[in-house]
Protein backbone atom coordinates (compact mmCIF):
# COMPACT_ATOMS: atom_id res chain seq x y z
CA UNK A 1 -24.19 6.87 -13.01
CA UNK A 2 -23.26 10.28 -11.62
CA UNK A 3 -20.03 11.78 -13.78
CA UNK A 4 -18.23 14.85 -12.15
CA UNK A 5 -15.08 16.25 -13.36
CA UNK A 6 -12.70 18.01 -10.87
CA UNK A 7 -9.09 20.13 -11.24
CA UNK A 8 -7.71 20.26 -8.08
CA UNK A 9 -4.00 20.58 -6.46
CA UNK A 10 -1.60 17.81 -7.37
CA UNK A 11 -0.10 16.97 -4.03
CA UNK A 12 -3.62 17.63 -1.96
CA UNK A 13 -5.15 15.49 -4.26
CA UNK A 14 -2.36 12.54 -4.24
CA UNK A 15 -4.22 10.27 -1.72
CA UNK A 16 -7.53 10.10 -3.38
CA UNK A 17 -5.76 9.26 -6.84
CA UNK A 18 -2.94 7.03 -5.46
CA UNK A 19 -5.99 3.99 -5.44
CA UNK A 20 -6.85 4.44 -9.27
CA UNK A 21 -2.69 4.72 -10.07
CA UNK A 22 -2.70 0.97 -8.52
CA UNK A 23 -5.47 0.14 -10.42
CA UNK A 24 -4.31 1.16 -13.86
CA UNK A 25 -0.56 0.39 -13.09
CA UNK A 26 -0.84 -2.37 -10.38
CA UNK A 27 2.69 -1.92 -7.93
CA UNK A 28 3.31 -6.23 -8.53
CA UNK A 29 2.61 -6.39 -12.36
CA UNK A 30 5.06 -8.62 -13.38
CA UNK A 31 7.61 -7.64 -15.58
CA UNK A 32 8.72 -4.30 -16.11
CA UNK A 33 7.82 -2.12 -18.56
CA UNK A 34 9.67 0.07 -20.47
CA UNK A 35 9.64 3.91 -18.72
CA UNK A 36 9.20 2.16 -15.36
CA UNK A 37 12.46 3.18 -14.08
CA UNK A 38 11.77 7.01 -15.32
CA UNK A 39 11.82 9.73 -12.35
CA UNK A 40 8.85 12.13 -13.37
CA UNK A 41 7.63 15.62 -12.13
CA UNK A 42 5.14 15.71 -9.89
CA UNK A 43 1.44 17.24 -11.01
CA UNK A 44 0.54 20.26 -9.82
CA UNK A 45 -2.80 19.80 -11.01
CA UNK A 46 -5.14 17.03 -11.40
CA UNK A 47 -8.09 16.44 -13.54
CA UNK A 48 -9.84 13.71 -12.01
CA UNK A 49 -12.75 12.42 -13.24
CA UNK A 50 -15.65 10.78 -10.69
CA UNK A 51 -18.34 7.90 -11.76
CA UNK A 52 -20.26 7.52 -8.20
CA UNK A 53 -17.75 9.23 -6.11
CA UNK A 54 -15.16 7.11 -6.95
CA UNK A 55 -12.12 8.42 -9.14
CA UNK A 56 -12.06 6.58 -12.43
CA UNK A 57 -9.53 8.62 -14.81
CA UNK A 58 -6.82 11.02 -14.16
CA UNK A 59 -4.59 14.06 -16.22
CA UNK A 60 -2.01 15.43 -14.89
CA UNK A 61 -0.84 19.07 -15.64
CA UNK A 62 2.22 20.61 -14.84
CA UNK A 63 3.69 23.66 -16.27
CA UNK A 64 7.07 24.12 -17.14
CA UNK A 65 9.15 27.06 -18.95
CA UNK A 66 11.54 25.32 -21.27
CA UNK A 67 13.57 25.61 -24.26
CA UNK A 68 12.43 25.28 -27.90
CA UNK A 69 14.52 25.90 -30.74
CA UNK A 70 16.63 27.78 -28.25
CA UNK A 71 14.17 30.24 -26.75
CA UNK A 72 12.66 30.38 -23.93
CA UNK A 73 8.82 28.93 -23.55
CA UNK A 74 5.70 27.77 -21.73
CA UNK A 75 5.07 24.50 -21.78
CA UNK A 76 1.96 22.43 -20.47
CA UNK A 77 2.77 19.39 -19.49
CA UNK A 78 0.09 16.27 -19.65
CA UNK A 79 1.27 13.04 -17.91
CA UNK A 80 -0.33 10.18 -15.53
CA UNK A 81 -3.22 9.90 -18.18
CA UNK A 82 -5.22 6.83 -16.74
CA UNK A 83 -8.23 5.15 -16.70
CA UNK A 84 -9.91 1.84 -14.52
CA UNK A 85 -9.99 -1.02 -16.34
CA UNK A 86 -13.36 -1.10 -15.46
CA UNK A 87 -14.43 2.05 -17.04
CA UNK A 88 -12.54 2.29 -20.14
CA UNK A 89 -14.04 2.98 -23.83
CA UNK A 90 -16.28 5.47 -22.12
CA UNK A 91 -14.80 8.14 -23.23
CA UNK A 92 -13.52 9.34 -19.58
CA UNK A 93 -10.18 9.62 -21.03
CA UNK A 94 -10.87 12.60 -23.81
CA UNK A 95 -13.45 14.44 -21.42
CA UNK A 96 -10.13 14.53 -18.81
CA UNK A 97 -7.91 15.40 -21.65
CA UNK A 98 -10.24 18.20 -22.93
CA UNK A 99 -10.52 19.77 -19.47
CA UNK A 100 -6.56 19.73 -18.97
CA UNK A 101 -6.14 21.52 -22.78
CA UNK A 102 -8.72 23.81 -21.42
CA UNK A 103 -7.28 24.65 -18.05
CA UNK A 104 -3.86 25.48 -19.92
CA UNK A 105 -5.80 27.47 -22.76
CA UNK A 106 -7.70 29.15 -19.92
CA UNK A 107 -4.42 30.61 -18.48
CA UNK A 108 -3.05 32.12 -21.46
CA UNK A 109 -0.01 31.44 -20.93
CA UNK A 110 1.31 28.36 -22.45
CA UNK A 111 2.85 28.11 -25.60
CA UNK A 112 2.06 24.06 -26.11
CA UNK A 113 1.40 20.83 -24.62
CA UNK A 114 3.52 18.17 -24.65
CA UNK A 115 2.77 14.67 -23.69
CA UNK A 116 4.97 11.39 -23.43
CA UNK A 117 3.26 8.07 -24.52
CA UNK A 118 4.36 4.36 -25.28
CA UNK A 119 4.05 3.56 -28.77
CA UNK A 120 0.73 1.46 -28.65
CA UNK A 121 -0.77 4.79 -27.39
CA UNK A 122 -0.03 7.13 -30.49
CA UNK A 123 -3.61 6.64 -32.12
CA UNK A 124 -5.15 6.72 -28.98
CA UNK A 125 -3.68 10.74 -28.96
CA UNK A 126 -3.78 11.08 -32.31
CA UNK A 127 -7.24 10.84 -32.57
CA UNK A 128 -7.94 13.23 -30.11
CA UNK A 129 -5.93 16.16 -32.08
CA UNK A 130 -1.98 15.76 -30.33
CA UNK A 131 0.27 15.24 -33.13
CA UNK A 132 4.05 13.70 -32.88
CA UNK A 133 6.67 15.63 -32.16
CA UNK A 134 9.75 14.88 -34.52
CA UNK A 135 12.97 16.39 -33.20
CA UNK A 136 14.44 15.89 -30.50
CA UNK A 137 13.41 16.07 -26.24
CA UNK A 138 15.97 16.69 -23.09
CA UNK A 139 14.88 16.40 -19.53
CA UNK A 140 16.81 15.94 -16.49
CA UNK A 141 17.00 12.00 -15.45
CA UNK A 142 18.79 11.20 -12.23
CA UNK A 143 20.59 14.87 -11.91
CA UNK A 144 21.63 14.87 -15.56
CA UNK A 145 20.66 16.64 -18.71
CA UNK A 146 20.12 13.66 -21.19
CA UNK A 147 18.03 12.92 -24.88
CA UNK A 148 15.02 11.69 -23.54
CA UNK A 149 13.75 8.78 -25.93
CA UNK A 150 12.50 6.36 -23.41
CA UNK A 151 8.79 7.09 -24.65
CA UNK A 152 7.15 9.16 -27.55
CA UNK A 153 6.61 13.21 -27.24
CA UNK A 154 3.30 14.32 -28.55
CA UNK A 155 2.18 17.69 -28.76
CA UNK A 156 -0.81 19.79 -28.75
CA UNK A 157 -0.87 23.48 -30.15
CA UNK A 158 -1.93 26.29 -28.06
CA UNK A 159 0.12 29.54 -29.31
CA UNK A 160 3.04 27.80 -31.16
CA UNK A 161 3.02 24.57 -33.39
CA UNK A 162 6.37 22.96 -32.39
CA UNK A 163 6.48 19.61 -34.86
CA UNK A 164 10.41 19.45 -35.15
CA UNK A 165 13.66 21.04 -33.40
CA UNK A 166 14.93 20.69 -30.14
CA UNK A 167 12.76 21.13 -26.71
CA UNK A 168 14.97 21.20 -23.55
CA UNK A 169 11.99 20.03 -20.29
CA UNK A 170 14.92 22.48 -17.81
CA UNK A 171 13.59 19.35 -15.57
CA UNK A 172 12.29 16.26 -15.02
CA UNK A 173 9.87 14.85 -17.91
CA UNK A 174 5.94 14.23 -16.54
């Protein structure tokens, strides 16, 4: 099998992606699960990884200056983290993760990475360094400011260790 790892522009790269989203989170699923009626930021990168030419995992990155603890800061977001069915437990998954951390580490300048995750996915991140984030999260939902709960905010450190306070997204959550 032939592995390749690219980061390319989030909306250029949309249409060769948008098959693996319907893969991982199939359009006619069933019932709905919770976060499915969240509006989320569009990437503006992509980490895609390739087995054969075909695109089996995905990271998203956007970048955001928000609010923590009532300052201004750079934050790296991580969201759209996916992987086929059929080529999970590879290890796909981290190698995309460690290429986004490295793309924002790269830049120097983000503060932290924040990710949002459903509570059967917390070891999964855990595991791979991100640690919980135990205050509290705003982002914009449907043109208002609100306490964004609907899924768990996980954080990797960069330049600051953020565990606790308040982060303000200034936007829509990814």
């Amino acid at each position: 099998m032939n592995v390749e790892i690219e980061v390319l522009t989030g909306d250029a790269s949309w249409p060769s992606v948008k098959p693996l989203f319907d893969r991982v989170w199939p359009p006619n699923a069933g019932e709905q699960r919770p976060g499915d009626s969240i509006e989320y930021a569009p990437a503006e990168l992509r980490v895609i990884v390739q087995a054969d030419d075909q695109p089996v995992c995905h990271v998203g990155i956007c970048r955001r200056e928000g609010i923590w603890k009532g300052r201004k800061t750079r934050i790296g977001g991580i969201g759209g983290v996916g992987t086929d069915p059929d080529f999970r437990r590879r290890g796909f998954a981290s190698v995309a993760l460690n290429a986004a951390l490295q793309t924002l580490k790269d830049e120097r300048a983000t503060d932290f990475a924040l990710l949002f995750c459903r509570p059967h996915n917390v070891d999964f991140y855990t595991s791979r360094g991100w640690k919980p984030f135990t205050g509290e999260v705003y982002a914009e939902q449907h043109g208002e400011r609100i306490r964004f709960d609907a899924l768990l905010p996980m954080v990797s450190y960069l330049k600051r260790a953020p565990h606790e306070g308040e982060i303000d997204l200034c936007g829509l959550p990814w």
